[in-house]
N, C-alpha and C. Protein backbone atom coordinates (compact mmCIF):
# COMPACT_ATOMS: atom_id res chain seq x y z
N UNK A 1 -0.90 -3.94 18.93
CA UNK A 1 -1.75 -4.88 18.23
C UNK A 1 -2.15 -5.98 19.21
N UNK A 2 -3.18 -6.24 18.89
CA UNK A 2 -3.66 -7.06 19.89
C UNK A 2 -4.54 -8.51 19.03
N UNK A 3 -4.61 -9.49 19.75
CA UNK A 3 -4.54 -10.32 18.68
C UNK A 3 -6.16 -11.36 19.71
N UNK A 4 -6.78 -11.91 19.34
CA UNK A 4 -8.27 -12.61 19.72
C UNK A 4 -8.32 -13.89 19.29
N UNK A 5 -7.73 -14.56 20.09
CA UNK A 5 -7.65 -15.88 19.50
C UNK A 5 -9.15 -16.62 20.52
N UNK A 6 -9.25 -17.70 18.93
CA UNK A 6 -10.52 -18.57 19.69
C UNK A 6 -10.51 -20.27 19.30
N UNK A 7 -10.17 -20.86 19.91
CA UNK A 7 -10.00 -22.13 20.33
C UNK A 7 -11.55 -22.93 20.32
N UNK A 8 -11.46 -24.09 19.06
CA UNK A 8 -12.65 -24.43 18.87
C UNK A 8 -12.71 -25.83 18.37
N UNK A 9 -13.47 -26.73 18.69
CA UNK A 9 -13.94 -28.33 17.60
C UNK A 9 -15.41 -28.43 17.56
N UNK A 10 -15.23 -29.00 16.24
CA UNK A 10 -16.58 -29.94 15.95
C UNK A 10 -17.20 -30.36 16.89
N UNK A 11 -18.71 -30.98 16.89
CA UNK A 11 -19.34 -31.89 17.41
C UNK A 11 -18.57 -33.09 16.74
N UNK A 12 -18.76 -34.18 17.21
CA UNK A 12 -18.27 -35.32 17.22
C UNK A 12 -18.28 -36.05 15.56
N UNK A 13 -19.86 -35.95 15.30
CA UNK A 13 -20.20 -36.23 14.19
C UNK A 13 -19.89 -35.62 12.92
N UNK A 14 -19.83 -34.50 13.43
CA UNK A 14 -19.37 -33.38 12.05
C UNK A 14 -17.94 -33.67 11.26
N UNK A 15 -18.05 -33.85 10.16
CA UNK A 15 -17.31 -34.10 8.99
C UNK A 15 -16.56 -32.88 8.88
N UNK A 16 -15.01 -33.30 8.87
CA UNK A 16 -14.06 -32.59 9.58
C UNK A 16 -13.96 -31.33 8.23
N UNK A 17 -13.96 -31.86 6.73
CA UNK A 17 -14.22 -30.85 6.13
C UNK A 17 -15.12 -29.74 5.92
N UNK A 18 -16.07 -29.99 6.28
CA UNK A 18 -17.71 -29.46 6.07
C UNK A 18 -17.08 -28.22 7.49
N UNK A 19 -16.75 -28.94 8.38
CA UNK A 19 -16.64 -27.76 9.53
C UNK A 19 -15.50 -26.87 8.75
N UNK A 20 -14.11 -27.08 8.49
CA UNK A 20 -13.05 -26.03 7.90
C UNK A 20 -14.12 -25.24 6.67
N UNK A 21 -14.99 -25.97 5.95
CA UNK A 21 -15.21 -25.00 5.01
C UNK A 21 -16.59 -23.94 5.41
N UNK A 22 -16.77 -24.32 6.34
CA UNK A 22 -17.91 -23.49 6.87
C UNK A 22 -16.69 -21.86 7.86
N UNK A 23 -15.43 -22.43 8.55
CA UNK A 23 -14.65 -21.99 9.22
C UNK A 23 -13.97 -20.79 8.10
N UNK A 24 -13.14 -21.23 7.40
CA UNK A 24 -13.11 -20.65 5.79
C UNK A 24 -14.00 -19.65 5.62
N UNK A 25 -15.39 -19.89 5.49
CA UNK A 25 -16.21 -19.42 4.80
C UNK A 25 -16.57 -18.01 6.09
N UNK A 26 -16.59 -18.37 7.49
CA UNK A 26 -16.92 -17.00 8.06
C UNK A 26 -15.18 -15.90 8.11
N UNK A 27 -14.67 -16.69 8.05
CA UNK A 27 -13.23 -16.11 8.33
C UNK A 27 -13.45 -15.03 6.73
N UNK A 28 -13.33 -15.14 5.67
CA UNK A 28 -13.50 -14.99 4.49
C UNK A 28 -14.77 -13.79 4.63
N UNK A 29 -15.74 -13.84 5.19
CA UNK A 29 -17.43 -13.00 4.93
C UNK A 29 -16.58 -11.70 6.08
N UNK A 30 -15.93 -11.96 7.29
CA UNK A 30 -15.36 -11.49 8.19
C UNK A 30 -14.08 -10.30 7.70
N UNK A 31 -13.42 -11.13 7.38
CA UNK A 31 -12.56 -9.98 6.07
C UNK A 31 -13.13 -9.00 5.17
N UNK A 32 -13.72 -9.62 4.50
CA UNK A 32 -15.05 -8.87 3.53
C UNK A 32 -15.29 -7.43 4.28
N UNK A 33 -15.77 -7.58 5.74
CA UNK A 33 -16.82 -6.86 6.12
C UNK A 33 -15.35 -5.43 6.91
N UNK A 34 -14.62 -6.17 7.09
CA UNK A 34 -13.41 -5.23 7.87
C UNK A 34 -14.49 -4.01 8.79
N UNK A 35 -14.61 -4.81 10.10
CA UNK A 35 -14.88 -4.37 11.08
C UNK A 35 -13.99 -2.65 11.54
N UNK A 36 -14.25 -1.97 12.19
CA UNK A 36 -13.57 -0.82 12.85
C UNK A 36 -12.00 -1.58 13.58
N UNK A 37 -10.83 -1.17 13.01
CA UNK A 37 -10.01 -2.26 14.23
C UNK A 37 -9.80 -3.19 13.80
N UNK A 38 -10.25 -3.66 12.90
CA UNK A 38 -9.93 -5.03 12.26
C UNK A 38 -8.48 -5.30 11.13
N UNK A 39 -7.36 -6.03 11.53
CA UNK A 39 -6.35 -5.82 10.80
C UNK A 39 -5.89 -7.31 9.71
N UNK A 40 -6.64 -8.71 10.36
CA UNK A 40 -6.92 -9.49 9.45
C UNK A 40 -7.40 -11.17 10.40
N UNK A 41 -7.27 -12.07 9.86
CA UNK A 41 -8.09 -12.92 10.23
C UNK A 41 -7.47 -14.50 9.62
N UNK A 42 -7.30 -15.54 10.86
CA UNK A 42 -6.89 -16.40 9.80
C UNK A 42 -6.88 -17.81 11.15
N UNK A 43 -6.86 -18.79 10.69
CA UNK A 43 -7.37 -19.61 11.34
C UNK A 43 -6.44 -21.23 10.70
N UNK A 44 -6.30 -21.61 11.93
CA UNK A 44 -5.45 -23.42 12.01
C UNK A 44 -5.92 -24.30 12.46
N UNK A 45 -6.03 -25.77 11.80
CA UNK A 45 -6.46 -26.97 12.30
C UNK A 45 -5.11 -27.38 13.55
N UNK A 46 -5.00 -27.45 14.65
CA UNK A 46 -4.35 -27.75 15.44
C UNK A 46 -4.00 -29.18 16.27
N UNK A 47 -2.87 -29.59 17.01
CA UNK A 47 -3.00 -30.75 17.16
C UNK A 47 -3.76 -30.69 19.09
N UNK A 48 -3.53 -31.75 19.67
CA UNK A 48 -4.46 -31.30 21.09
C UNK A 48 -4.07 -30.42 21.57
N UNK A 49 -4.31 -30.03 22.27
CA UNK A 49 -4.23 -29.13 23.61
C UNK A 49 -5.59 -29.02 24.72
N UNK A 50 -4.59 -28.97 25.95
CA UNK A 50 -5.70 -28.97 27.30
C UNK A 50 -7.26 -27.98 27.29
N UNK A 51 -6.61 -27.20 26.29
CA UNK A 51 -8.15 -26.30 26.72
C UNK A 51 -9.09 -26.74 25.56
N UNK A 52 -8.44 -27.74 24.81
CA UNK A 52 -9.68 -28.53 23.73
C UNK A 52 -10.01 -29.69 24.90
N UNK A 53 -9.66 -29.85 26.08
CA UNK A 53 -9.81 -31.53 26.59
C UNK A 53 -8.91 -32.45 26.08
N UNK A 54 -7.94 -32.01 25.64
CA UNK A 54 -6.79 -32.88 25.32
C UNK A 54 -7.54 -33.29 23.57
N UNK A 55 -8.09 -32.98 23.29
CA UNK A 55 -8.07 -32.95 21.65
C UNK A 55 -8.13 -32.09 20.30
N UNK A 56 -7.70 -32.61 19.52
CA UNK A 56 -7.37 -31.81 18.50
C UNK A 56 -8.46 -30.68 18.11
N UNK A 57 -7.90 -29.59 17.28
CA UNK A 57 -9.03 -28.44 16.95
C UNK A 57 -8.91 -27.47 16.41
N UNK A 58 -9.20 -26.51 16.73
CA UNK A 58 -8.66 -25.42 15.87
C UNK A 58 -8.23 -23.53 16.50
N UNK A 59 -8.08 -23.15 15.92
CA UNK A 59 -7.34 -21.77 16.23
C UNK A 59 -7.84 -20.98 15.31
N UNK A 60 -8.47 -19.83 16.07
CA UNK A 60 -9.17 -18.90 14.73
C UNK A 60 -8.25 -17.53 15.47
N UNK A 61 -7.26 -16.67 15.17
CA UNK A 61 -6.71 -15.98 14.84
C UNK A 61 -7.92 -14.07 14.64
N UNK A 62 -7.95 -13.49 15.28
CA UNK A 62 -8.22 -12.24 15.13
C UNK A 62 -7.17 -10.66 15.00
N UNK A 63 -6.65 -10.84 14.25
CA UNK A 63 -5.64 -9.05 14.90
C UNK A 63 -6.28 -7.94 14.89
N UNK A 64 -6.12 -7.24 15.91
CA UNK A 64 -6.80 -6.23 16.11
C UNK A 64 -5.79 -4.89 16.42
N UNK A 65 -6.54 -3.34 16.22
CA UNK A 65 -5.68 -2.49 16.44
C UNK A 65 -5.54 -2.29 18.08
N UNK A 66 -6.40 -2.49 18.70
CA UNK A 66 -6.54 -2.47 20.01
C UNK A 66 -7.51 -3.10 20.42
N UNK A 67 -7.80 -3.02 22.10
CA UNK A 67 -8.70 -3.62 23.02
C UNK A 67 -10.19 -2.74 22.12
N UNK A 68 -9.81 -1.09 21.93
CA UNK A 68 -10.89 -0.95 21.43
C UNK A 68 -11.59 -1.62 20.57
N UNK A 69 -10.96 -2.70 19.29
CA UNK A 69 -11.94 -3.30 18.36
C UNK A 69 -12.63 -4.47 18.27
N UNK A 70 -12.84 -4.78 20.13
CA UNK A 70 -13.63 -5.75 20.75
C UNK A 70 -15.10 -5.42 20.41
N UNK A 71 -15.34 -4.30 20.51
CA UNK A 71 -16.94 -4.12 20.47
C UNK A 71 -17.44 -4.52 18.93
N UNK A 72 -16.44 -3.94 18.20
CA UNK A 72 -17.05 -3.69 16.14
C UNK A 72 -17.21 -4.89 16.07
N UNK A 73 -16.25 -5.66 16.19
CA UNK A 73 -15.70 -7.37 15.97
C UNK A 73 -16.99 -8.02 16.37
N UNK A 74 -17.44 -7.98 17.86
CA UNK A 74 -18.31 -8.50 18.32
C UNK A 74 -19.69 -8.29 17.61
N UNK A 75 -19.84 -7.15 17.54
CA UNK A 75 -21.03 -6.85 16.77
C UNK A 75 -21.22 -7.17 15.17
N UNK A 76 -20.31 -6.97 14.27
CA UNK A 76 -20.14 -7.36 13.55
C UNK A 76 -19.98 -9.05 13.23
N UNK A 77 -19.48 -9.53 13.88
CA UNK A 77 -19.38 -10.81 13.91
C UNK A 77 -20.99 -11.80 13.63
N UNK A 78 -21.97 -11.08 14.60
CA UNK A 78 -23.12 -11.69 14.16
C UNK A 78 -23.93 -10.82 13.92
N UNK A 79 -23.92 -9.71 12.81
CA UNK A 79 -24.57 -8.78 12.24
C UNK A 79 -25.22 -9.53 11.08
N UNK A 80 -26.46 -8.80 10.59
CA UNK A 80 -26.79 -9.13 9.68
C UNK A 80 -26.14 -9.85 8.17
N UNK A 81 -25.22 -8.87 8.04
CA UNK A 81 -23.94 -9.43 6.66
C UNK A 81 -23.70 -10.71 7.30
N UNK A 82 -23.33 -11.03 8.21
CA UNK A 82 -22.20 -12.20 8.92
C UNK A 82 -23.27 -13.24 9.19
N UNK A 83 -24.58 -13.13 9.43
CA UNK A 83 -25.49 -14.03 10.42
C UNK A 83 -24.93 -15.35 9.75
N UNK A 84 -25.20 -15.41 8.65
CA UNK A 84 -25.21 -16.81 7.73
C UNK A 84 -24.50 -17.52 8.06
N UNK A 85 -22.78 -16.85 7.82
CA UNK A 85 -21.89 -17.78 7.64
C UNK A 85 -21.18 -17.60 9.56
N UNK A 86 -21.44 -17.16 10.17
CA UNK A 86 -21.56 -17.36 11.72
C UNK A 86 -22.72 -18.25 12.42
N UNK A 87 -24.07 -18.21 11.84
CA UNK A 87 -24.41 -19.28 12.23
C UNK A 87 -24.32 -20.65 11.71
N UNK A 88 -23.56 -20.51 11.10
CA UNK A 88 -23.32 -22.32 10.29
C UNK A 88 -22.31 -22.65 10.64
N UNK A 89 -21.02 -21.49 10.71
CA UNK A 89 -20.30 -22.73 11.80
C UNK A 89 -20.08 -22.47 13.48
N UNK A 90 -21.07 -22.16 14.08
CA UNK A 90 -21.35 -22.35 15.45
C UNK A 90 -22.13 -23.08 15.52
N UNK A 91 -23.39 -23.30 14.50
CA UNK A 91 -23.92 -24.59 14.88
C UNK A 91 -23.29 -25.95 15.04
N UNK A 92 -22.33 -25.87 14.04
CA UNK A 92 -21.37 -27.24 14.38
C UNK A 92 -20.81 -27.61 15.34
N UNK A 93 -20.37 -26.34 16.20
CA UNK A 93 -18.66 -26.40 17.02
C UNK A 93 -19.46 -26.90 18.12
N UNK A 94 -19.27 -27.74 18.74
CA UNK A 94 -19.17 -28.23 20.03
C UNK A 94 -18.48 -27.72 21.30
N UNK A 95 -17.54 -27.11 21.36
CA UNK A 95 -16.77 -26.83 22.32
C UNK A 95 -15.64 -25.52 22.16
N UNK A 96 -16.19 -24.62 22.35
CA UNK A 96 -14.76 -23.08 22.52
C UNK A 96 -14.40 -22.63 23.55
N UNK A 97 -12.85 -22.02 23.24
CA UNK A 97 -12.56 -21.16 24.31
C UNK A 97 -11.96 -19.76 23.75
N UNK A 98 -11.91 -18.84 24.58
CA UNK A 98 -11.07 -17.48 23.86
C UNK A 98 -10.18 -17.16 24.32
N UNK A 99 -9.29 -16.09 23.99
CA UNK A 99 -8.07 -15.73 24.68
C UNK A 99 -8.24 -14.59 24.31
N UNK A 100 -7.35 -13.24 24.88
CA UNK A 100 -6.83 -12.48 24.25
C UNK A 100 -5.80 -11.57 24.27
N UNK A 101 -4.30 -11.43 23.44
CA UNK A 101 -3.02 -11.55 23.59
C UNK A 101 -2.63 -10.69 22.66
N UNK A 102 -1.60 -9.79 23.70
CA UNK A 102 -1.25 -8.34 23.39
C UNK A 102 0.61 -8.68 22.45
N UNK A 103 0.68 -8.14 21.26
CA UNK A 103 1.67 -8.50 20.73
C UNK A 103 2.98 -8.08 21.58
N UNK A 104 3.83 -8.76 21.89
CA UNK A 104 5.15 -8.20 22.28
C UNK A 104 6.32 -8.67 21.43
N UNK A 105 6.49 -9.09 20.16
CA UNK A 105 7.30 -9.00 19.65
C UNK A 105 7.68 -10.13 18.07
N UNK A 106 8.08 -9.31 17.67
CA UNK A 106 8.40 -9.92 15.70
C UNK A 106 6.93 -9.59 15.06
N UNK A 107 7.55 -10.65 13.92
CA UNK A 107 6.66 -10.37 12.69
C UNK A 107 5.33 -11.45 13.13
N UNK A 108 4.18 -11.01 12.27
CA UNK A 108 3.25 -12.30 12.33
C UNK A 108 3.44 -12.79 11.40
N UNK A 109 3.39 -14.45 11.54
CA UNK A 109 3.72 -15.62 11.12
C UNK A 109 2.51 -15.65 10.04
N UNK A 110 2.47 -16.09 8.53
CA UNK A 110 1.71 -16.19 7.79
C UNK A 110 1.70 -17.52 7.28
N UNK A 111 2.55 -18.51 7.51
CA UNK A 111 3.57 -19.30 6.74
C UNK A 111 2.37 -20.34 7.01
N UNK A 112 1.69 -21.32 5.52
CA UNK A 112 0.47 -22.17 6.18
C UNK A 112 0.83 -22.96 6.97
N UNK A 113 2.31 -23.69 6.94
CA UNK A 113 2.52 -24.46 8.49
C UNK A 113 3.07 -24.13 9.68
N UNK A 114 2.96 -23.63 11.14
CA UNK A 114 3.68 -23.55 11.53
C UNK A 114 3.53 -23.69 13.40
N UNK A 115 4.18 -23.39 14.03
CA UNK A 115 4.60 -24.19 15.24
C UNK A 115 4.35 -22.82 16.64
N UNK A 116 3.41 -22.93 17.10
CA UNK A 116 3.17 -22.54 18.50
C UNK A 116 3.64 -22.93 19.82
N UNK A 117 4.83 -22.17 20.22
CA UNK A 117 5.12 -22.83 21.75
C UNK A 117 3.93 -21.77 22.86
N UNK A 118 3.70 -22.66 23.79
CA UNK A 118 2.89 -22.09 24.52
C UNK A 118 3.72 -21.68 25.96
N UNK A 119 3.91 -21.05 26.52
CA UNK A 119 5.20 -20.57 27.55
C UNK A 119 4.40 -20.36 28.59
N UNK A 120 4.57 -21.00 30.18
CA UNK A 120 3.91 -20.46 31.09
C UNK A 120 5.56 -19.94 32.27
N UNK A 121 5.83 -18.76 32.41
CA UNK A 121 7.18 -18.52 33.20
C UNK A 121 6.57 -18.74 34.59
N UNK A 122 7.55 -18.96 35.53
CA UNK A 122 8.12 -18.56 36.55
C UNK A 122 7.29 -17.71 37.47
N UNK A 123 6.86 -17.55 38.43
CA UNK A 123 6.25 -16.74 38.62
C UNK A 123 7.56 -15.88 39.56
N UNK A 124 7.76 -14.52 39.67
CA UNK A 124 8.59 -13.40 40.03
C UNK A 124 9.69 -13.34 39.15
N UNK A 125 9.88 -13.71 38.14
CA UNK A 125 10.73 -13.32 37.27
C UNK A 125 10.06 -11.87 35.97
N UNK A 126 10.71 -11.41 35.63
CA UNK A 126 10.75 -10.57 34.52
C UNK A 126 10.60 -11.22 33.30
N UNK A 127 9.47 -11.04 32.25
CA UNK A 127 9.31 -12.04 31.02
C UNK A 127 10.59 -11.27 30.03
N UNK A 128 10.41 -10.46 30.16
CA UNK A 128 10.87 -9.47 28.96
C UNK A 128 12.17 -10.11 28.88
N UNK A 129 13.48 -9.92 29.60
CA UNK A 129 14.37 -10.04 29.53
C UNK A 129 14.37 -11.76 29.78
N UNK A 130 13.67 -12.48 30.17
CA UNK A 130 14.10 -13.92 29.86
C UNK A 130 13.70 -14.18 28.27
N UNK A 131 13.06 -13.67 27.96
CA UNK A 131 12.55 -13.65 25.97
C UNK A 131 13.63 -13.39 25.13
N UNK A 132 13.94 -12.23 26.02
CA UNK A 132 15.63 -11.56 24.51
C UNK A 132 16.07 -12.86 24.20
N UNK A 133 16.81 -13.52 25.02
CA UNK A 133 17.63 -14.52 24.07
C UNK A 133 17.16 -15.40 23.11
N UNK A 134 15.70 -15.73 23.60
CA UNK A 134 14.84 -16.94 22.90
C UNK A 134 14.84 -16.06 21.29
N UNK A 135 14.45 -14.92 21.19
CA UNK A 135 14.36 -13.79 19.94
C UNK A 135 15.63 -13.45 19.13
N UNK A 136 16.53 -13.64 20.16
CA UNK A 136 18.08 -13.29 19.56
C UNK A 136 18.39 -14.51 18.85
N UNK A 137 18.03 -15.81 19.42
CA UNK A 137 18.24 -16.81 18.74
C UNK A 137 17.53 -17.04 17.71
N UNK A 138 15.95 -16.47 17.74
CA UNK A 138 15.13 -17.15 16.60
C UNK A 138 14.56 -15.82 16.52
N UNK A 139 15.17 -15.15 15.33
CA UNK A 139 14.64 -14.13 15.10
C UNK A 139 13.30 -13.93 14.23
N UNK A 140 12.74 -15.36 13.92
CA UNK A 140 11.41 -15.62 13.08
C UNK A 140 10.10 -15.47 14.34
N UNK A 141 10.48 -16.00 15.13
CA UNK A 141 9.63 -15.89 16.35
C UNK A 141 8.29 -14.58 16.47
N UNK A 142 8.02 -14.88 16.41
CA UNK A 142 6.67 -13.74 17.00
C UNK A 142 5.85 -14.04 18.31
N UNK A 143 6.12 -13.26 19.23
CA UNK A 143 6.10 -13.01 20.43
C UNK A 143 4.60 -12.45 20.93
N UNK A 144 3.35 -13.20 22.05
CA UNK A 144 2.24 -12.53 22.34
C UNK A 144 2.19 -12.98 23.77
N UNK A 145 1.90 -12.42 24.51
CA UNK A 145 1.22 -12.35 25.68
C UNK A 145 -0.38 -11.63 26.48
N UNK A 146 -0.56 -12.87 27.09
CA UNK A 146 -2.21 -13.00 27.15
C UNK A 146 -2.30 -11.55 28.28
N UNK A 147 -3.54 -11.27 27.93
CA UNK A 147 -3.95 -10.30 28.81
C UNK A 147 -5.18 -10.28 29.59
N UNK A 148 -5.19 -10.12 30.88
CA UNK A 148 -5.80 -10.17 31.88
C UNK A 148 -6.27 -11.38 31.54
N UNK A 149 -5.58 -12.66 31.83
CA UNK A 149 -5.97 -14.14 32.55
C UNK A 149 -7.66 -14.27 31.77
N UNK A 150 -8.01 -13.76 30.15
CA UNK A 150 -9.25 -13.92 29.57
C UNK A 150 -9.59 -15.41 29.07
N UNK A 151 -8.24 -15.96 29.06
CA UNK A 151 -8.67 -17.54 28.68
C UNK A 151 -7.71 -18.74 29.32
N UNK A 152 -7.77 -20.05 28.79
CA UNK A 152 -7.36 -20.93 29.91
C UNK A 152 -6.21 -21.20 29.19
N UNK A 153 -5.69 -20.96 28.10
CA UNK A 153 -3.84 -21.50 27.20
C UNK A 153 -3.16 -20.48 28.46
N UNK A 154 -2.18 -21.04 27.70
CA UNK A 154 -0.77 -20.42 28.96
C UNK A 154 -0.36 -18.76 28.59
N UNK A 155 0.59 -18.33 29.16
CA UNK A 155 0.37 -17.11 29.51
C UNK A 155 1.30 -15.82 28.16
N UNK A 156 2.08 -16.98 27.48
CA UNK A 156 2.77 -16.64 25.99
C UNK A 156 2.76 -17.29 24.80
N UNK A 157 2.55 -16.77 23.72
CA UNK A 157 2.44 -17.82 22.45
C UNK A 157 3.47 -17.38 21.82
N UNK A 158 4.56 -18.78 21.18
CA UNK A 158 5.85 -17.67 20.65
C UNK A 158 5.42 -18.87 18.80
N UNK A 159 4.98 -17.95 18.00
CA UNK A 159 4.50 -18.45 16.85
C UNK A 159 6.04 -18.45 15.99
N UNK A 160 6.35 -19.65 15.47
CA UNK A 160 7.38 -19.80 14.12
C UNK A 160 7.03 -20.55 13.19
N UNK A 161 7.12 -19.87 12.01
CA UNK A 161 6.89 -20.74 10.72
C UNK A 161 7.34 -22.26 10.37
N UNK A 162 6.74 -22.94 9.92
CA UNK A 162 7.09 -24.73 9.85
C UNK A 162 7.51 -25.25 11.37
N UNK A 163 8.40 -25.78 11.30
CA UNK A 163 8.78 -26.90 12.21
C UNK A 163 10.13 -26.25 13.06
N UNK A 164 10.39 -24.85 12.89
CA UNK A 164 11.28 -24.29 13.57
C UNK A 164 11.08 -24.59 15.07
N UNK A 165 12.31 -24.85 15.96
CA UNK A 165 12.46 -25.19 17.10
C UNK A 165 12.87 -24.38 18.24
N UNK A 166 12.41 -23.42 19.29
CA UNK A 166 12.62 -23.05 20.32
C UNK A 166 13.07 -23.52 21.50
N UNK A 167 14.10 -23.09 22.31
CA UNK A 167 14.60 -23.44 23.36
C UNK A 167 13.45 -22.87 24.12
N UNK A 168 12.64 -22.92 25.38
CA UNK A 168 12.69 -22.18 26.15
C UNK A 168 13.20 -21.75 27.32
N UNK A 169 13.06 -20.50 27.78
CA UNK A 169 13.99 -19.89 28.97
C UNK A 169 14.06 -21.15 29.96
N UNK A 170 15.43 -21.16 30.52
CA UNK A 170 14.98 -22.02 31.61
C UNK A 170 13.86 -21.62 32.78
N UNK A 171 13.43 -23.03 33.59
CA UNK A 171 12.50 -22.75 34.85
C UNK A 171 10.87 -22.78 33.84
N UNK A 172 10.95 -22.43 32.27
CA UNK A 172 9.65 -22.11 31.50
C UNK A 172 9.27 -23.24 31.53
N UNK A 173 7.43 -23.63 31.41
CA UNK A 173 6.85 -24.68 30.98
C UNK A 173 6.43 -24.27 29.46
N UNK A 174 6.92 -25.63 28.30
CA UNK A 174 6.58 -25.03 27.43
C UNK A 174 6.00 -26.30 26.85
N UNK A 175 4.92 -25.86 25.96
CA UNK A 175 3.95 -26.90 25.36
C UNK A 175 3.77 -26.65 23.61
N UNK A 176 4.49 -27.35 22.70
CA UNK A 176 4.58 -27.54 21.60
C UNK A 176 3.19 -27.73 20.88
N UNK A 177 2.30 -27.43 19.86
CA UNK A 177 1.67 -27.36 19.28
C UNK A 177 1.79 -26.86 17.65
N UNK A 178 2.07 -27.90 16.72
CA UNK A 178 1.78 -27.99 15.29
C UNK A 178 0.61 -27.42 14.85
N UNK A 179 0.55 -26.82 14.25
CA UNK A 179 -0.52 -26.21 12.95
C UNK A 179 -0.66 -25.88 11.40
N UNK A 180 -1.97 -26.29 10.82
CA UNK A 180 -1.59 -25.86 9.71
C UNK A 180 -2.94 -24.72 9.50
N UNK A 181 -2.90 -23.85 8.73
CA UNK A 181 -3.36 -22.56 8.27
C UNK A 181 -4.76 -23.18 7.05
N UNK A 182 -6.03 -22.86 7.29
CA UNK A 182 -6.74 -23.58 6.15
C UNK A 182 -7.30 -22.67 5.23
N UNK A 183 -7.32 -22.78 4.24
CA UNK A 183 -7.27 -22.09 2.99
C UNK A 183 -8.50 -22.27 2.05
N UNK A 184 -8.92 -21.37 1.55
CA UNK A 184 -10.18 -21.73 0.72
C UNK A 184 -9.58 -22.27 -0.64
């Protein structure tokens, strides 16, 4: 499973609700349409992070069955069904980035609040086996790693529901990020 995350804010002016319900509203037309590959869709108001410019924003969430369901997604995304509610909230957003991150481990996190560590290791170490313990300890954890260097967040996302707390491996840089899940 492979997962398409996209990192996004408002223009400045834009009324912070009007953007979630426009966000809502393609996430929602997007489901509807269940692309080839498409396994579900879901999206968080977030607190900063560097690849917003150090400000707050959001997280739009893609799972996918594979790399293959880049193309449907894409196409689908601004297909005729979708134009509407894709062009209304890209006209808003001011500023995106993408990622995209191959699952390595647990459940996905559904829970509307919950807590993203962002993990950049070591470079010559082995991820795998510095992770077991972080997983052995927090077995809520859900485990992704980015693939081929497609966006600028760090190089693991270890997702836990609410305010649950991760050690990370030693030598790790790790960057805390709160979220909540927005809901029609």
């Amino acid at each position: 499973m492979l997962a398409y995350i996209f990192w996004h804010r408002p223009q400045p002016q834009v009324d912070r609700r009007r953007y979630e319900d426009a966000i809502v509203r393609f996430q929602r037309d997007l489901s509807r349409q269940q692309p080839p590959g498409f396994i579900a869709a879901r999206s968080f108001r977030i607190e900063p992070v560097p690849w917003l410019g150090g400000e707050p924003g959001y997280e739009d969430w893609c799972l996918l069955d594979g790399s293959w369901a880049m193309d449907p997604l894409n196409s689908f995304a601004v297909s005729l069904a979708m134009q509407q509610s894709h062009d209304g909230v890209a006209a808003l957003m001011d500023q995106g980035a993408g990622g995209l991150y191959a699952h390595a481990g647990g459940e996905a996190v559904s829970a509307e609040e919950s807590t993203v560590y962002w993990l950049t290791r070591p470079r010559g170490i082995q991820w795998q086996a510095a992770l077991e313990p972080l997983r052995a300890r927090c077995p809520q954890a859900n485990v992704w790693r980015r693939q081929m260097v497609l966006g600028p967040a760090a190089e693991f996302a270890v997702e836990t529901p609410g305010e649950i707390a991760i050690e990370a491996p030693p030598g790790w840089q790790a960057r805390r990020v709160q979220r909540v899940r927005l809901t029609s």
